[in-house]
PDB file of N, CA and C in Angstrom:
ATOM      1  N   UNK A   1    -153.575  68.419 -89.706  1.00  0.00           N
ATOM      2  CA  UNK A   1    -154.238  67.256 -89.139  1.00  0.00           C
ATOM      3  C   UNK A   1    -155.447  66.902 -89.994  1.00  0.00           C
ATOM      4  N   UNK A   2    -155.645  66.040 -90.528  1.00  0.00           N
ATOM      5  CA  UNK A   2    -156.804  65.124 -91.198  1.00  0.00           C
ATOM      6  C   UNK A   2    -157.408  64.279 -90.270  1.00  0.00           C
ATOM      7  N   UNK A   3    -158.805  64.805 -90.148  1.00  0.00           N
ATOM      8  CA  UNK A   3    -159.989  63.899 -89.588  1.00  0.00           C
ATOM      9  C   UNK A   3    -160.731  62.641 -90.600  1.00  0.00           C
ATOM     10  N   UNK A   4    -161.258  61.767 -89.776  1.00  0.00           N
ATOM     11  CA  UNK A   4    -161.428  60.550 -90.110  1.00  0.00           C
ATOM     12  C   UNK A   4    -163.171  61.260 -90.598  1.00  0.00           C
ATOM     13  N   UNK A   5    -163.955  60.503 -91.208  1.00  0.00           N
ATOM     14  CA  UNK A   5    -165.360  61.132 -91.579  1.00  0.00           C
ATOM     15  C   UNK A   5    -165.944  60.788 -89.763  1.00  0.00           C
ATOM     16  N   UNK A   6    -165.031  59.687 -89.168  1.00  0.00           N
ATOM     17  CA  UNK A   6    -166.103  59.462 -87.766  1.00  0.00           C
ATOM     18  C   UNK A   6    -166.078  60.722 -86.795  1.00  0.00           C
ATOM     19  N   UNK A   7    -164.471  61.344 -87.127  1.00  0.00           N
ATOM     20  CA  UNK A   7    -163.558  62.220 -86.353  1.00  0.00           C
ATOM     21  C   UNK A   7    -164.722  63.922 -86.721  1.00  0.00           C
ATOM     22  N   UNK A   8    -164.692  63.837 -87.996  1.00  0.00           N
ATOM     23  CA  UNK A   8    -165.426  65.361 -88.096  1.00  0.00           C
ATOM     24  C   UNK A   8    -166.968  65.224 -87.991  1.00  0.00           C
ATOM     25  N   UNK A   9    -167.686  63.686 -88.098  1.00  0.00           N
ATOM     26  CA  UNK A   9    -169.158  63.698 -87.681  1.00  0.00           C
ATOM     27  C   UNK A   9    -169.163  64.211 -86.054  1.00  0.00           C
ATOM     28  N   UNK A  10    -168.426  63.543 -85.233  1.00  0.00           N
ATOM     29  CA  UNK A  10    -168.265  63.913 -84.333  1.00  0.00           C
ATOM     30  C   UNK A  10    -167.949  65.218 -83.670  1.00  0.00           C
ATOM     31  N   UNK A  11    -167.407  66.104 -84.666  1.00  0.00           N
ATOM     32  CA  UNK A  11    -166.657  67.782 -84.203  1.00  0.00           C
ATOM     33  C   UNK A  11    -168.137  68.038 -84.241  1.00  0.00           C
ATOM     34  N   UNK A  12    -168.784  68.170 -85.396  1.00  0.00           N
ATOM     35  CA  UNK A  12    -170.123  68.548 -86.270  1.00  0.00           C
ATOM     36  C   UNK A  12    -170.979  68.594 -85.266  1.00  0.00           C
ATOM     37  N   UNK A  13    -171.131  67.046 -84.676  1.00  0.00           N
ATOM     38  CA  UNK A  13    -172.191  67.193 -83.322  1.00  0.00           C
ATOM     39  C   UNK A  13    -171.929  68.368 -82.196  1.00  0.00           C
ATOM     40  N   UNK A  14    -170.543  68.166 -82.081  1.00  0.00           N
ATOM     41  CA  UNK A  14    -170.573  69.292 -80.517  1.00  0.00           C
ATOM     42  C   UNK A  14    -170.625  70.108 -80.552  1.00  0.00           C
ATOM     43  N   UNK A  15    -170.719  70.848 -82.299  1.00  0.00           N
ATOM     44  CA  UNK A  15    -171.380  72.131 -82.642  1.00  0.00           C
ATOM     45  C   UNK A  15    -172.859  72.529 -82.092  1.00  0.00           C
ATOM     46  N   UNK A  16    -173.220  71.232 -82.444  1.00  0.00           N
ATOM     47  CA  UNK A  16    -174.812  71.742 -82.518  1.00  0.00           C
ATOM     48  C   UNK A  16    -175.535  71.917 -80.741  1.00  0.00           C
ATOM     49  N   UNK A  17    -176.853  72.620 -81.267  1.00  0.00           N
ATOM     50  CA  UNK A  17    -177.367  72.663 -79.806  1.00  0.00           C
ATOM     51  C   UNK A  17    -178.756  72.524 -79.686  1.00  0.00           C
ATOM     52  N   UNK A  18    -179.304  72.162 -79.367  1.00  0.00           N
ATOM     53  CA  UNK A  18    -180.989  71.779 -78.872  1.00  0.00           C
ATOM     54  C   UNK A  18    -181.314  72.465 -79.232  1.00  0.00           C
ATOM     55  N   UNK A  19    -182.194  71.844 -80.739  1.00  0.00           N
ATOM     56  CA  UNK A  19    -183.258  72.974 -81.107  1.00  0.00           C
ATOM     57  C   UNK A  19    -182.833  73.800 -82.613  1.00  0.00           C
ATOM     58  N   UNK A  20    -181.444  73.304 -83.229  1.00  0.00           N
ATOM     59  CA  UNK A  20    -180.795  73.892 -83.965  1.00  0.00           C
ATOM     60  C   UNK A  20    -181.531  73.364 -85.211  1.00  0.00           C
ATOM     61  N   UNK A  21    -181.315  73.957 -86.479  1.00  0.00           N
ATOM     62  CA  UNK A  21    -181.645  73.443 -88.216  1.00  0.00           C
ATOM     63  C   UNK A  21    -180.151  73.588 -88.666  1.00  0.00           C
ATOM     64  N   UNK A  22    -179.992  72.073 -89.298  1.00  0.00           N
ATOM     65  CA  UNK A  22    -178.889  72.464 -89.964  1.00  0.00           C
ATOM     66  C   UNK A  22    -178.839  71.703 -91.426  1.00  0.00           C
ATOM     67  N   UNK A  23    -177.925  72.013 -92.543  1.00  0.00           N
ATOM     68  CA  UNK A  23    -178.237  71.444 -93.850  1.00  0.00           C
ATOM     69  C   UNK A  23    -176.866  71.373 -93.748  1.00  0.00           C
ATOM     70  N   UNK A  24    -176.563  69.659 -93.735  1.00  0.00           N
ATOM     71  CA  UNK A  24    -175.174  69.030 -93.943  1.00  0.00           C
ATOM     72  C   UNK A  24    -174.573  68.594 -95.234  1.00  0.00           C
ATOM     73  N   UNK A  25    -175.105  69.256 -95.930  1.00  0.00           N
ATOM     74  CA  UNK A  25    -174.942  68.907 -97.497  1.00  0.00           C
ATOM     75  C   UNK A  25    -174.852  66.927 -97.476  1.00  0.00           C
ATOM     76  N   UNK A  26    -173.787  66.038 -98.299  1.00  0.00           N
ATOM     77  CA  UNK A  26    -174.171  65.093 -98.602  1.00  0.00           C
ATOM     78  C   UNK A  26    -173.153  64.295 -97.529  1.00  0.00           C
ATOM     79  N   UNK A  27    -173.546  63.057 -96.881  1.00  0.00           N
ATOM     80  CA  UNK A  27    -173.076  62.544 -96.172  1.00  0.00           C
ATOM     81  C   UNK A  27    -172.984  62.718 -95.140  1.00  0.00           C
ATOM     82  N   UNK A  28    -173.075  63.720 -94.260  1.00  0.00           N
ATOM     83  CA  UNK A  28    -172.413  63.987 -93.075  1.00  0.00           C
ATOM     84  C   UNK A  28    -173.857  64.043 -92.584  1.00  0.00           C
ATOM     85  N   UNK A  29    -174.685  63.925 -92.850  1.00  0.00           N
ATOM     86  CA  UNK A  29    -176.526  63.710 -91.769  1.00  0.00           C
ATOM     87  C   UNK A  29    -176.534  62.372 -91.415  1.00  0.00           C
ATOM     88  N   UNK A  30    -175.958  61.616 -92.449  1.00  0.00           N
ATOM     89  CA  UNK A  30    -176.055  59.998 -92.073  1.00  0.00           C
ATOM     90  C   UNK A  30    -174.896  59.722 -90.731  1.00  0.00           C
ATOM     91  N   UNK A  31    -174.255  60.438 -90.550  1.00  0.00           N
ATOM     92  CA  UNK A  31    -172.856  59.944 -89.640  1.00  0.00           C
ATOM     93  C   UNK A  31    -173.599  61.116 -88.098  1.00  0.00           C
ATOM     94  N   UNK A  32    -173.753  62.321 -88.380  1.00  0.00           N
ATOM     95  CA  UNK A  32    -173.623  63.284 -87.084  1.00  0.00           C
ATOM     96  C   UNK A  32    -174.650  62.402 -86.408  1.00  0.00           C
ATOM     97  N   UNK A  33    -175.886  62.226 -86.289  1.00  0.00           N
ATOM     98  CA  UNK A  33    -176.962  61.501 -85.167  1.00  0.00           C
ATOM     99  C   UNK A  33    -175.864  60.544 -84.356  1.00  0.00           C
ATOM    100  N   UNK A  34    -174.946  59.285 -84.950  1.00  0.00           N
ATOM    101  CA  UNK A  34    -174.279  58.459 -84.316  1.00  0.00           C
ATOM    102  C   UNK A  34    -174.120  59.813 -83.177  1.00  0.00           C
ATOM    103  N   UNK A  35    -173.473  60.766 -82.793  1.00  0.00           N
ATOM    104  CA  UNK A  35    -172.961  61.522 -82.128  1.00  0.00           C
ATOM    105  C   UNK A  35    -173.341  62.497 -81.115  1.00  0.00           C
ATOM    106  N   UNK A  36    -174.708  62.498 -81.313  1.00  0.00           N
ATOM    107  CA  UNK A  36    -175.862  63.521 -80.901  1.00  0.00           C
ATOM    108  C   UNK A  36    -176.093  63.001 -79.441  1.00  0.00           C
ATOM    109  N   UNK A  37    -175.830  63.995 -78.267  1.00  0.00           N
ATOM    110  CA  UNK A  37    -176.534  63.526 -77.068  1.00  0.00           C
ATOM    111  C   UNK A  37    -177.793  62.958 -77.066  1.00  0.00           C
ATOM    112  N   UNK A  38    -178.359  62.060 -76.084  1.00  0.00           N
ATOM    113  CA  UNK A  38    -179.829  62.108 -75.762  1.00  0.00           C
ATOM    114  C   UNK A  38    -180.506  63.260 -75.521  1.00  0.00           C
ATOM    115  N   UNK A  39    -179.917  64.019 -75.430  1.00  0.00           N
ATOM    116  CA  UNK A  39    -180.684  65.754 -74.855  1.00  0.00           C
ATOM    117  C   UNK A  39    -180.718  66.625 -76.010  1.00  0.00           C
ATOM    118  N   UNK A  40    -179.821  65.898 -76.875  1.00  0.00           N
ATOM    119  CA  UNK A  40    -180.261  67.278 -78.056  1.00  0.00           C
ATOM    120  C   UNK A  40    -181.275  66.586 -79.210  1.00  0.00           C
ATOM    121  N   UNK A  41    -181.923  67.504 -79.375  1.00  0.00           N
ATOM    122  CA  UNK A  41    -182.779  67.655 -80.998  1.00  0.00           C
ATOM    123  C   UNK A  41    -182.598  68.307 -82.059  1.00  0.00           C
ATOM    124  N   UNK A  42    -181.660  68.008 -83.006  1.00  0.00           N
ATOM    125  CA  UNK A  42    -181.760  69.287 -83.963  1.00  0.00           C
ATOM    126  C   UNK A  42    -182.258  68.475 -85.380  1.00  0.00           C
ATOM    127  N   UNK A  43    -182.684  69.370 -86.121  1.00  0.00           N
ATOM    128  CA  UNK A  43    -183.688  69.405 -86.931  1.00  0.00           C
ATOM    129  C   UNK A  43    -182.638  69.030 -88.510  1.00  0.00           C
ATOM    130  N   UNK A  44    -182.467  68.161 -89.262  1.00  0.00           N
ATOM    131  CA  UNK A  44    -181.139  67.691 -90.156  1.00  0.00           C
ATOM    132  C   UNK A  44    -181.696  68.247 -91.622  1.00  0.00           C
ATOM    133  N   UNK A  45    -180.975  69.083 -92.659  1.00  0.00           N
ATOM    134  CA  UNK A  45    -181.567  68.915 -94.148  1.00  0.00           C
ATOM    135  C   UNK A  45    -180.490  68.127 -94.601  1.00  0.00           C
ATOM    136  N   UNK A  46    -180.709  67.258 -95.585  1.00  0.00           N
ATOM    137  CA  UNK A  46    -179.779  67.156 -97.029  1.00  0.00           C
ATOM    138  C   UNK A  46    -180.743  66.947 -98.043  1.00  0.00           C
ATOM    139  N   UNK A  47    -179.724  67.566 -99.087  1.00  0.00           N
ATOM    140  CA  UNK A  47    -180.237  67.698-100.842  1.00  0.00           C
ATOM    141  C   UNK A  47    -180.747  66.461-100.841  1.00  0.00           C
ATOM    142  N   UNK A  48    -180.207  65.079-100.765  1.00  0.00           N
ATOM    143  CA  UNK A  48    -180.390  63.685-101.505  1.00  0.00           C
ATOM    144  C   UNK A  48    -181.429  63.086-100.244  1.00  0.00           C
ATOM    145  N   UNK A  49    -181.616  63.723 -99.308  1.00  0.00           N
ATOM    146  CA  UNK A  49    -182.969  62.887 -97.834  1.00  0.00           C
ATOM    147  C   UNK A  49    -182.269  62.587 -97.156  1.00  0.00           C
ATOM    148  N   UNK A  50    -182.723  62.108 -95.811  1.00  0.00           N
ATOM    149  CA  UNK A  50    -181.594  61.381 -94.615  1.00  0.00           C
ATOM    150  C   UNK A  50    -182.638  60.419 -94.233  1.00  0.00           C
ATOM    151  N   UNK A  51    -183.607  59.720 -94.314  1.00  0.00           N
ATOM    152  CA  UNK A  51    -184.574  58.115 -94.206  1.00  0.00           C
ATOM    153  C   UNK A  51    -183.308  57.274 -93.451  1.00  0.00           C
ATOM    154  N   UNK A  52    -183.740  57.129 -92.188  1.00  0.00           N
ATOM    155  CA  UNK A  52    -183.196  55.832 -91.214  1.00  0.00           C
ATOM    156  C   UNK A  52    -181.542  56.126 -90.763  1.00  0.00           C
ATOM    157  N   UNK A  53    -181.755  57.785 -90.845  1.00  0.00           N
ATOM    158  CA  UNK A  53    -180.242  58.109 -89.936  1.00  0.00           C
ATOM    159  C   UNK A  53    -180.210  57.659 -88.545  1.00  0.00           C
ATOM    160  N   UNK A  54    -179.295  57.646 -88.078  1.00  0.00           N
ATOM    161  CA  UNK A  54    -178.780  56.765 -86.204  1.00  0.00           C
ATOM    162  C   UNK A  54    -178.403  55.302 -86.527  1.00  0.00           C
ATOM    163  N   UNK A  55    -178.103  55.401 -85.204  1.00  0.00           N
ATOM    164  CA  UNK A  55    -177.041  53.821 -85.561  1.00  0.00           C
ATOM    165  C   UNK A  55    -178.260  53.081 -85.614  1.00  0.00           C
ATOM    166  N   UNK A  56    -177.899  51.953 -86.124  1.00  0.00           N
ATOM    167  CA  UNK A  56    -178.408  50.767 -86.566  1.00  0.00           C
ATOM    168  C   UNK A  56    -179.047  49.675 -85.321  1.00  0.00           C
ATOM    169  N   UNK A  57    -180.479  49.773 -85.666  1.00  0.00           N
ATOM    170  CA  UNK A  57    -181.193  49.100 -84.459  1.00  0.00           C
ATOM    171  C   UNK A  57    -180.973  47.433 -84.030  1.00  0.00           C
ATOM    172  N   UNK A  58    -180.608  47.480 -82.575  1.00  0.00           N
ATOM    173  CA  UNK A  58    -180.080  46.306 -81.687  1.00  0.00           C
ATOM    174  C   UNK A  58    -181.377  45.513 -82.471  1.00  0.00           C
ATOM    175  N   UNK A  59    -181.506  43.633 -82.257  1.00  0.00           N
ATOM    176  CA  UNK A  59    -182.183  42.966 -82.246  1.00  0.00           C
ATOM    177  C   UNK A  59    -183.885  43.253 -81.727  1.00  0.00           C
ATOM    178  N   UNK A  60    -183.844  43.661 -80.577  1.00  0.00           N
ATOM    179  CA  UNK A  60    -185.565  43.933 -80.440  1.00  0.00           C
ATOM    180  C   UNK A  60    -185.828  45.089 -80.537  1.00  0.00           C
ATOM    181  N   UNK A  61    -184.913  46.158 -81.119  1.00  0.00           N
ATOM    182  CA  UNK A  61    -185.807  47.430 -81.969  1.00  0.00           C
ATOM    183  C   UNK A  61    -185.644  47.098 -83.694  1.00  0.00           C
ATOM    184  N   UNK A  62    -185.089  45.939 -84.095  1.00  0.00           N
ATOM    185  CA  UNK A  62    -185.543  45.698 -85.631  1.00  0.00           C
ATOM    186  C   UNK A  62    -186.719  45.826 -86.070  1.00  0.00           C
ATOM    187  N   UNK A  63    -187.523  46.618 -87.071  1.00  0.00           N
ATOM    188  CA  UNK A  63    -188.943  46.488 -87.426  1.00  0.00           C
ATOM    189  C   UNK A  63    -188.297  46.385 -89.105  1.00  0.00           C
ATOM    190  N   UNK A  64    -188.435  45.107 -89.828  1.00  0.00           N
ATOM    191  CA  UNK A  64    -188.514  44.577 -90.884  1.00  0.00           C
ATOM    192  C   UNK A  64    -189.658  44.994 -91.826  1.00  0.00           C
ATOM    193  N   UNK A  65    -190.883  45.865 -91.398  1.00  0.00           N
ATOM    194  CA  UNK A  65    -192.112  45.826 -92.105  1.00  0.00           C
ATOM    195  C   UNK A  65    -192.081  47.595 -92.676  1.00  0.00           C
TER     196      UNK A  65
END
């Protein structure tokens, strides 16, 4: 079975647990947050940065500045 990158961001999350550190090597920090309960916090590394991971802000949380 082959997962989709949405399919294994998603496995990735239900790994994790409140409070966890994890280093997702490249790509997969930008996708797991989409996936992350409201209740969990875990703490993300990658080699290349993760700047403005989570989905993409509705109209009145846009900040342009």
């Amino acid at each position: 079975m082959v997962l989709s990158r949405e399919e294994l961001a998603a496995r990735v999350a239900a790994e994790l647990r409140d409070g966890d550190y994890v280093n997702l090597g490249i790509g997969m920090p930008t996708l797991v947050p989409n996936y992350l309960g409201d209740d969990i916090t875990v703490v993300l590394h990658s080699e290349n940065g993760i700047l403005g991971v989570g989905p993409y802000p509705d109209d009145e949380h846009v900040d342009p500045t």
